[in-house]
Protein backbone atom coordinates (compact mmCIF):
# COMPACT_ATOMS: atom_id res chain seq x y z
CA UNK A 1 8.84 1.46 6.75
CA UNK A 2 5.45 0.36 7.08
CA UNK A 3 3.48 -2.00 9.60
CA UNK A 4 3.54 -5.68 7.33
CA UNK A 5 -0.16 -5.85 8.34
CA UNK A 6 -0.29 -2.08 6.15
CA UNK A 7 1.59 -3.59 3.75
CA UNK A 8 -0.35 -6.05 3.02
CA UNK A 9 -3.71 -4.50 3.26
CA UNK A 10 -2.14 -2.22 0.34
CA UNK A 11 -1.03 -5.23 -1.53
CA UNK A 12 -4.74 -6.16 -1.73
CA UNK A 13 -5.61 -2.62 -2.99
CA UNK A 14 -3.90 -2.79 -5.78
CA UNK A 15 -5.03 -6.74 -6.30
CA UNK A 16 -8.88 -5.39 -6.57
CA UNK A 17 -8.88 -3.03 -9.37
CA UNK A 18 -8.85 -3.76 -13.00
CA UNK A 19 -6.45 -1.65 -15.62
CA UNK A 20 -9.13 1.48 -16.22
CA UNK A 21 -9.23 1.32 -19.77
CA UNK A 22 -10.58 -1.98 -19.69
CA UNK A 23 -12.82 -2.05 -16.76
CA UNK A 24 -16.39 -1.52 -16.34
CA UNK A 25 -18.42 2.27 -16.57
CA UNK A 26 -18.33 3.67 -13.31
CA UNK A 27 -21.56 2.27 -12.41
CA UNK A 28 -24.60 0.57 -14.49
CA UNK A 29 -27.02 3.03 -13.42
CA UNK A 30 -27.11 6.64 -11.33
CA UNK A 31 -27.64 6.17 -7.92
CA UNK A 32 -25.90 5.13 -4.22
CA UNK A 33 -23.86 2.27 -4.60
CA UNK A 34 -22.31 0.55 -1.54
CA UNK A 35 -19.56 -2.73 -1.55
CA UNK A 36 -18.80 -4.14 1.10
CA UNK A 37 -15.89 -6.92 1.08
CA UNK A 38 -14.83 -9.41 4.56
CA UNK A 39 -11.42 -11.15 4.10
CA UNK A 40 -9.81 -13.56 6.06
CA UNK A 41 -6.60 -15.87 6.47
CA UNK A 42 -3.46 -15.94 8.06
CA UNK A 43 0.16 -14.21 8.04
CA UNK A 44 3.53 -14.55 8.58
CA UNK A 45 5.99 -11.82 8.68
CA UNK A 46 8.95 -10.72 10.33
CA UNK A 47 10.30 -7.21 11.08
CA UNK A 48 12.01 -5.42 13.85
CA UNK A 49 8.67 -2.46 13.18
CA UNK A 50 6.37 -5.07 14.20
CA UNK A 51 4.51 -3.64 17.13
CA UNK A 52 3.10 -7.46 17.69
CA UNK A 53 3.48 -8.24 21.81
CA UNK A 54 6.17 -11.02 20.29
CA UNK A 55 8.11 -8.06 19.29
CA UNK A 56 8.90 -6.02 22.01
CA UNK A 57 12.13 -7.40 22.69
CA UNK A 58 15.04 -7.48 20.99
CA UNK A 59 18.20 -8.41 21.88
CA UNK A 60 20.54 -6.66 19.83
CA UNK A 61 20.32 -4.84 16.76
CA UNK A 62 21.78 -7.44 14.02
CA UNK A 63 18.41 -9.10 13.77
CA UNK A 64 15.15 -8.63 11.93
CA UNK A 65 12.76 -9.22 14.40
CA UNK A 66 10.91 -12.32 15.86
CA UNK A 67 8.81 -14.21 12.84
CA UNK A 68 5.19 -13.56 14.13
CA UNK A 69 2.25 -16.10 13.03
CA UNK A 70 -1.37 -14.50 13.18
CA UNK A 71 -5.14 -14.90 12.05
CA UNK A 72 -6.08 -11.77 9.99
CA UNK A 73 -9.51 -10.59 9.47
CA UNK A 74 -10.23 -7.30 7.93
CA UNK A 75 -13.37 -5.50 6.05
CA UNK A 76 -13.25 -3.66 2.80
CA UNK A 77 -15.85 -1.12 1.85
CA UNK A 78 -16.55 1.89 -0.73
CA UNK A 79 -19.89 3.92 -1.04
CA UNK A 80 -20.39 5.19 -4.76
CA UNK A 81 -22.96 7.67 -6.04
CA UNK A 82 -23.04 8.19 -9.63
CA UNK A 83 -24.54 11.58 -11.25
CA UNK A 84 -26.99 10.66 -13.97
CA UNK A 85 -24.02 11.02 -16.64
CA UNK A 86 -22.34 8.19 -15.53
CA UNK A 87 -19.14 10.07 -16.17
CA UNK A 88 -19.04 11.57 -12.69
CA UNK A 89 -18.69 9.87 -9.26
CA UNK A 90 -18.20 10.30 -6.02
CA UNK A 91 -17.09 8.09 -3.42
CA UNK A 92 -15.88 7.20 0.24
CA UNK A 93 -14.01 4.34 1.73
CA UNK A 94 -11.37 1.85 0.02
CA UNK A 95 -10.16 2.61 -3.33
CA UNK A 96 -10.02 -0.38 -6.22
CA UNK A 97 -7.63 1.93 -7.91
CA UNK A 98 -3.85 1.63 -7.15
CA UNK A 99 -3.67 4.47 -4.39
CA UNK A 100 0.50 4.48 -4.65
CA UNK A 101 1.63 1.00 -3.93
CA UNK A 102 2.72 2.15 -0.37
CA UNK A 103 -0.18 2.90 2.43
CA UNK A 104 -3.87 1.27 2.64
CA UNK A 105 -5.97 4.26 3.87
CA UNK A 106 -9.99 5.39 3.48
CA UNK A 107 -10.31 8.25 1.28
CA UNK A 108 -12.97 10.58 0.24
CA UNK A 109 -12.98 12.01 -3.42
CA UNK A 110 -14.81 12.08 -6.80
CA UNK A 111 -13.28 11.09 -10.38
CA UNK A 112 -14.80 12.14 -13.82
CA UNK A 113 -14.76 10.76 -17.26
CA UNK A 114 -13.82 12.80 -19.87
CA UNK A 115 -14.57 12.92 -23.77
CA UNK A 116 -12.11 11.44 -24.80
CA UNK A 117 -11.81 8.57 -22.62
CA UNK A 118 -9.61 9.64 -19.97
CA UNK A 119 -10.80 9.85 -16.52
CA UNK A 120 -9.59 12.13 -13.72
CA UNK A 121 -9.61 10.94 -10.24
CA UNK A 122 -8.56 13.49 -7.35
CA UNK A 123 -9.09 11.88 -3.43
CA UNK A 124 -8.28 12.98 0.03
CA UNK A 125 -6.72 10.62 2.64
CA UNK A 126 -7.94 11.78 6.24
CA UNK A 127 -6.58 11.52 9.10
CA UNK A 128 -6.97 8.33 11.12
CA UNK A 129 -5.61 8.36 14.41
CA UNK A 130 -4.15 5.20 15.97
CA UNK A 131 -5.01 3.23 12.40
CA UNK A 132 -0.81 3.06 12.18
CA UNK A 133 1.36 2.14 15.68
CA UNK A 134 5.31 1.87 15.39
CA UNK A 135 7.61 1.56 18.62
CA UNK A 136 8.56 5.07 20.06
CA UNK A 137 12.25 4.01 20.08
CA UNK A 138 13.19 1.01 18.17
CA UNK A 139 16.34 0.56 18.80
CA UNK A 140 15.91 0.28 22.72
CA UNK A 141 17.60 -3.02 23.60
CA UNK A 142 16.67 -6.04 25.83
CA UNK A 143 13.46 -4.06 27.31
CA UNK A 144 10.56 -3.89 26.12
CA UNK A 145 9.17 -1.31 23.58
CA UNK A 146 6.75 1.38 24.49
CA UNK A 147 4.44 2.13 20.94
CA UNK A 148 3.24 5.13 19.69
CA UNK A 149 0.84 6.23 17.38
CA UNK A 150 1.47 7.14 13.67
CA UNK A 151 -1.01 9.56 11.95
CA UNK A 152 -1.18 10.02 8.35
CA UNK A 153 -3.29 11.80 5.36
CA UNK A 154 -2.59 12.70 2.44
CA UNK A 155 -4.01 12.94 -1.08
CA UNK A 156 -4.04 11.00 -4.60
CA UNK A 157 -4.10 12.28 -8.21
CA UNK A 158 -4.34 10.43 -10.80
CA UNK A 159 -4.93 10.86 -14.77
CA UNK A 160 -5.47 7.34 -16.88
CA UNK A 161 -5.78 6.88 -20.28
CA UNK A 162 -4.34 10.31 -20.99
CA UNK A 163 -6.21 11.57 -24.14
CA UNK A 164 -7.53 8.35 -24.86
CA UNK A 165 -3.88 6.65 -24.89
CA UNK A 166 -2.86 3.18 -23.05
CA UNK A 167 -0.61 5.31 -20.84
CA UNK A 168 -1.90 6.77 -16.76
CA UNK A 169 0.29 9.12 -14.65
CA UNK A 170 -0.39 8.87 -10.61
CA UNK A 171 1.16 11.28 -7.80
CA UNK A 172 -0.02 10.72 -4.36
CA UNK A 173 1.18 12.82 -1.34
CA UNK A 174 0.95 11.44 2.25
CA UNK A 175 2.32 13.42 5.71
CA UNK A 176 3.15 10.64 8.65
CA UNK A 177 3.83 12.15 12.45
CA UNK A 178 4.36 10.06 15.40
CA UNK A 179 3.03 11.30 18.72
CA UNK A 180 6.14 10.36 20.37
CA UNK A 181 9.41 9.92 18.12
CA UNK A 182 12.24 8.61 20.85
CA UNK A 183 14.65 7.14 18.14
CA UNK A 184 18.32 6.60 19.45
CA UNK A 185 17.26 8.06 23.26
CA UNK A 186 18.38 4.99 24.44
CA UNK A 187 21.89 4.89 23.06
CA UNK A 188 23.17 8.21 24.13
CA UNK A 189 23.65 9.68 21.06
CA UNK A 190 24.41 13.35 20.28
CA UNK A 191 21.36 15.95 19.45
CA UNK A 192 22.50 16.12 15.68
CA UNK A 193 22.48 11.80 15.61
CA UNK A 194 19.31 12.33 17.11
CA UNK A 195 17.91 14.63 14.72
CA UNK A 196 19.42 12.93 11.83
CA UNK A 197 16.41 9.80 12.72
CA UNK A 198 13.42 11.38 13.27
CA UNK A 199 10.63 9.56 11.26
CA UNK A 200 8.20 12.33 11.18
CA UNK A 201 7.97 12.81 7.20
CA UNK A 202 6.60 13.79 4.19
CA UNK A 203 6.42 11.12 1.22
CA UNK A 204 5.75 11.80 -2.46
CA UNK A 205 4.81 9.12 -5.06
CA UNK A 206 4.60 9.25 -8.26
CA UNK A 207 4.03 6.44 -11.37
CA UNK A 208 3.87 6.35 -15.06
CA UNK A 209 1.76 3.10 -16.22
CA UNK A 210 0.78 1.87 -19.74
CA UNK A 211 -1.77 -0.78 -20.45
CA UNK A 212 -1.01 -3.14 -23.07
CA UNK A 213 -4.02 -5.34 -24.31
CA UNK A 214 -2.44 -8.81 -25.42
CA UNK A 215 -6.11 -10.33 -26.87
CA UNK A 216 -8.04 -12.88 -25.98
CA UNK A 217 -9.37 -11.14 -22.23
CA UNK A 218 -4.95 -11.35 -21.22
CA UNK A 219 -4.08 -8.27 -20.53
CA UNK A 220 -0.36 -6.66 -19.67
CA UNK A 221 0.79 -3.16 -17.67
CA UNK A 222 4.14 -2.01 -16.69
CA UNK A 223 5.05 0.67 -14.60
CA UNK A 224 7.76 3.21 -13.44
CA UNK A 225 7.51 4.70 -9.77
CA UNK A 226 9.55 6.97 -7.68
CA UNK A 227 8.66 7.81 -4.02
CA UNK A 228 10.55 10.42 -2.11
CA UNK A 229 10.36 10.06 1.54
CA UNK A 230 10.99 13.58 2.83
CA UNK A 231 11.80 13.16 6.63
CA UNK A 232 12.65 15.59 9.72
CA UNK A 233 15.90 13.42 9.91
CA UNK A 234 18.29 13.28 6.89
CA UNK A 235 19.34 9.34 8.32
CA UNK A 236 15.32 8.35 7.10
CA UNK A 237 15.06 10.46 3.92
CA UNK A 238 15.38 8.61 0.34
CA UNK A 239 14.50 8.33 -2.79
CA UNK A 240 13.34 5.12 -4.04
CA UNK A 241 13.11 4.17 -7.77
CA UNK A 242 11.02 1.16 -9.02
CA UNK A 243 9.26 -1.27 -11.61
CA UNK A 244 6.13 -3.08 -11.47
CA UNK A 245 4.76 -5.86 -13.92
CA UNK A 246 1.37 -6.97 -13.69
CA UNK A 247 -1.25 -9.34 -15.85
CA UNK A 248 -4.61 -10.05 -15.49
CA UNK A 249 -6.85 -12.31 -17.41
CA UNK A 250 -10.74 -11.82 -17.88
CA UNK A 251 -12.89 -15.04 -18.67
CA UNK A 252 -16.25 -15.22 -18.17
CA UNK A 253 -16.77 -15.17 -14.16
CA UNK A 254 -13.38 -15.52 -13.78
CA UNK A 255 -10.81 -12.99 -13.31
CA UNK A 256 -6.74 -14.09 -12.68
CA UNK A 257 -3.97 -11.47 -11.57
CA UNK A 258 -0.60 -11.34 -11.04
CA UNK A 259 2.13 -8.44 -9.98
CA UNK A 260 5.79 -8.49 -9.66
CA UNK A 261 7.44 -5.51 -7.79
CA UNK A 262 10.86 -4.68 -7.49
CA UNK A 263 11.87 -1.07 -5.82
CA UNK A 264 15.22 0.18 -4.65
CA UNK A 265 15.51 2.89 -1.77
CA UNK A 266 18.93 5.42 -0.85
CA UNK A 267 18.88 6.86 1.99
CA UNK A 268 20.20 10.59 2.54
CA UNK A 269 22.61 10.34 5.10
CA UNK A 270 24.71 7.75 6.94
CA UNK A 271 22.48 6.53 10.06
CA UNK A 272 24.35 6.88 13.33
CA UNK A 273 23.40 3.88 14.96
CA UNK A 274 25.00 1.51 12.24
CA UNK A 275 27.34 4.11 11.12
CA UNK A 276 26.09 3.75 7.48
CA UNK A 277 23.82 4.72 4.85
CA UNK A 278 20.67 2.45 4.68
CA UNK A 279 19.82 0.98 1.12
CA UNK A 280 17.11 -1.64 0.54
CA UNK A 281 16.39 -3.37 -2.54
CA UNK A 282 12.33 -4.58 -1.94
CA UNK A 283 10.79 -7.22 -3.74
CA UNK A 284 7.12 -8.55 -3.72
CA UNK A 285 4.49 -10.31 -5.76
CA UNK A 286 0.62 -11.31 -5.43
CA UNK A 287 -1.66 -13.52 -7.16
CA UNK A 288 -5.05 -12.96 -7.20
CA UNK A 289 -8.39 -15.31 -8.51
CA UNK A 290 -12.14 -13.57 -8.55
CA UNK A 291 -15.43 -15.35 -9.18
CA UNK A 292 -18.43 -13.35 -9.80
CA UNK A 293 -21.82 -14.86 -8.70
CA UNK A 294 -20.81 -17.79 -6.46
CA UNK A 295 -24.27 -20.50 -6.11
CA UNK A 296 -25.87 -17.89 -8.36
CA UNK A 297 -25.93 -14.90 -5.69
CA UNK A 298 -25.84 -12.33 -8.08
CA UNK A 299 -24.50 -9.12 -6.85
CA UNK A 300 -21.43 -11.15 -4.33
CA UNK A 301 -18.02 -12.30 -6.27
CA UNK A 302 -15.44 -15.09 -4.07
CA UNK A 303 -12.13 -14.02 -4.05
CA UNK A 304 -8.30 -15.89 -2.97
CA UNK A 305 -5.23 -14.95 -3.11
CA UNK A 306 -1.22 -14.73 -2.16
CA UNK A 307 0.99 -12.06 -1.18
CA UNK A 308 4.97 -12.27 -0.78
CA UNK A 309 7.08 -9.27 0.03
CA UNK A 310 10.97 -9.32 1.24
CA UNK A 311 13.38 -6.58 2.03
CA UNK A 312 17.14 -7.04 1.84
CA UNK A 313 19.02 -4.14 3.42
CA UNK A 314 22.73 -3.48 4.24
CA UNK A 315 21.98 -2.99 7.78
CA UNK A 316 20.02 -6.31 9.06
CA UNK A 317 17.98 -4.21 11.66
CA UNK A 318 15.85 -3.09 8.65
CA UNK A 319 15.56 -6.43 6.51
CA UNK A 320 11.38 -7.63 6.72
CA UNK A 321 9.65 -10.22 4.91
CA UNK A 322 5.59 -10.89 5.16
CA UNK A 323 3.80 -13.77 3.40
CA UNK A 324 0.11 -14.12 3.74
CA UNK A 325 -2.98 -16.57 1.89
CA UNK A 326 -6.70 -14.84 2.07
CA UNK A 327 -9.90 -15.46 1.53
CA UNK A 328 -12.90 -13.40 0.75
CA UNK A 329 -16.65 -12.64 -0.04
CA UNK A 330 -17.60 -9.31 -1.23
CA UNK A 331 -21.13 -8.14 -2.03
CA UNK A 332 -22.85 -5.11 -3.63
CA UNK A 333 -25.79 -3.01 -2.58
């Protein structure tokens, strides 16, 4: 389960990019290019893996968490260089592409265009220690909640407009260990039910996605995913399967997008501490409004939007929701 503030910082990943068969060469000219994009708003979420100081506590285990209010500022950025092609690039920082839905993360890689249309995009995910904190034990009750770190990196494939055609096929990989994974220590379970919830994991993500151009700048993509979270402990592996629906509309400076998620997620093995097997169904939607050159500054675009995400869960411990309204000014070099 991610951090909500990961959650949404993904959320407005996947809000930034445009379908690729409809938007722009992968730059006007050969050269460095460098974006740089400062957000702000607010947020309100509630989980029991919120490491906010409002957290720490919790008095029993049939609760979601504390609902936490806070001011969110955050920087987006990407450097670009383009061979003289046009049909090669390389790149460093936030992706506008749809990484996998899941994790917000820097990455390094290069994509290529090919003849016939498609383009190939292959990116590395390095490691960023102390970018993720979770609590060592979560289920430690009416104390508070020592944190720990969570490192992750991974990579991202990704192959759109295969052969020219409206459809895209993504796989991303990511690897998450926690420095100091104390689940259940605090409720005297046996080794195996500790075992059984150890977060340290391996995740695999993969999505088929068509884009269907509707006319008049609307445009309309579905998409299948499946993630498999591969974990030490059998209590935190699953498989979750899942639909997305998104439109976007293009006119003139403007640029309107919407997204409507919906994922569900088995677990592997009944968890100890509720005596059941976890399942989630995960729901969550954005709306998203761009204007390029705001008082006629020419290279900057204003951007606004909305993100809602909720998960129901048999076992109320693990039951989140985040909302969050955002602001931003981005800028090109």
């Amino acid at each position: 389960m991610l951090h909500p503030s990961t959650k949404l910082a993904a959320l407005l990943a996947c809000a930034s990019f445009l379908p690729p068969s409809f938007a722009r060469p992968m730059a006007d000219e050969a050269g460095w290019q460098f974006t740089l994009n400062v957000n702000a708003g607010f947020m309100q979420s509630q989980s029991q893996i919120s490491t906010d100081s409002d957290n720490k506590v919790t008095e029993d285990l049939n609760n979601k968490g504390k609902q936490v209010d806070s001011a969110i500022v955050f920087p987006l950025a990407r450097l670009d260089y383009t061979f003289d092609d046009l049909k090669t690039q390389l790149f460093i920082g936030n992706s506008l592409e749809n990484v996998s839905q899941g994790q917000f993360q820097l990455e390094v890689g290069g994509k290529h265009q090919l003849a016939s249309g498609s383009t190939i995009t292959l990116a590395w995910i390095p490691l960023l220690p102390s970018f993720q904190k979770t609590w060592q034990d979560p289920y430690l009750q009416n104390q508070h909640r020592d944190k720990t770190d969570q490192d992750t990196q991974g990579l991202r494939f990704a192959w759109e407009n295969i052969a020219g055609s409206l459809f895209s096929v993504k796989y991303g990989y990511a690897k998450n260990d926690l420095d100091h994974e104390r689940s259940g220590q605090s409720l005297g379970l046996s080794a195996p039910e500790l075992r059984s919830l150890d977060r340290n994991s391996d995740y695999h993500r993969g999505s088929l996605e068509m884009l269907v151009p509707l006319g008049n700048g609307l445009f309309f993509e579905p998409a299948l995913t499946y993630t498999r979270g591969d974990a030490k402990g059998d209590a935190m592996s699953y498989d979750e399967y899942g639909t997305r629906l998104s439109l976007v509309k293009l006119y003139n400076k403007h640029r309107i997008a919407g997204n409507l998620f919906y994922s569900r997620a088995e677990y592997d093995q009944t968890n100890p501490v509720f005596n059941r097997k976890q399942k989630d169904d995960n729901w969550g939607a954005f709306a998203f409004y761009s204007y390029k050159a705001p008082f006629n500054w020419q290279n900057a675009s204003f951007t606004l939007f909305g993100v809602w995400t909720d998960t129901h869960s048999n076992i109320r411990f693990y039951e989140s929701d985040m909302f969050s309204l955002a602001a931003g000014m981005a800028y090109t070099f």
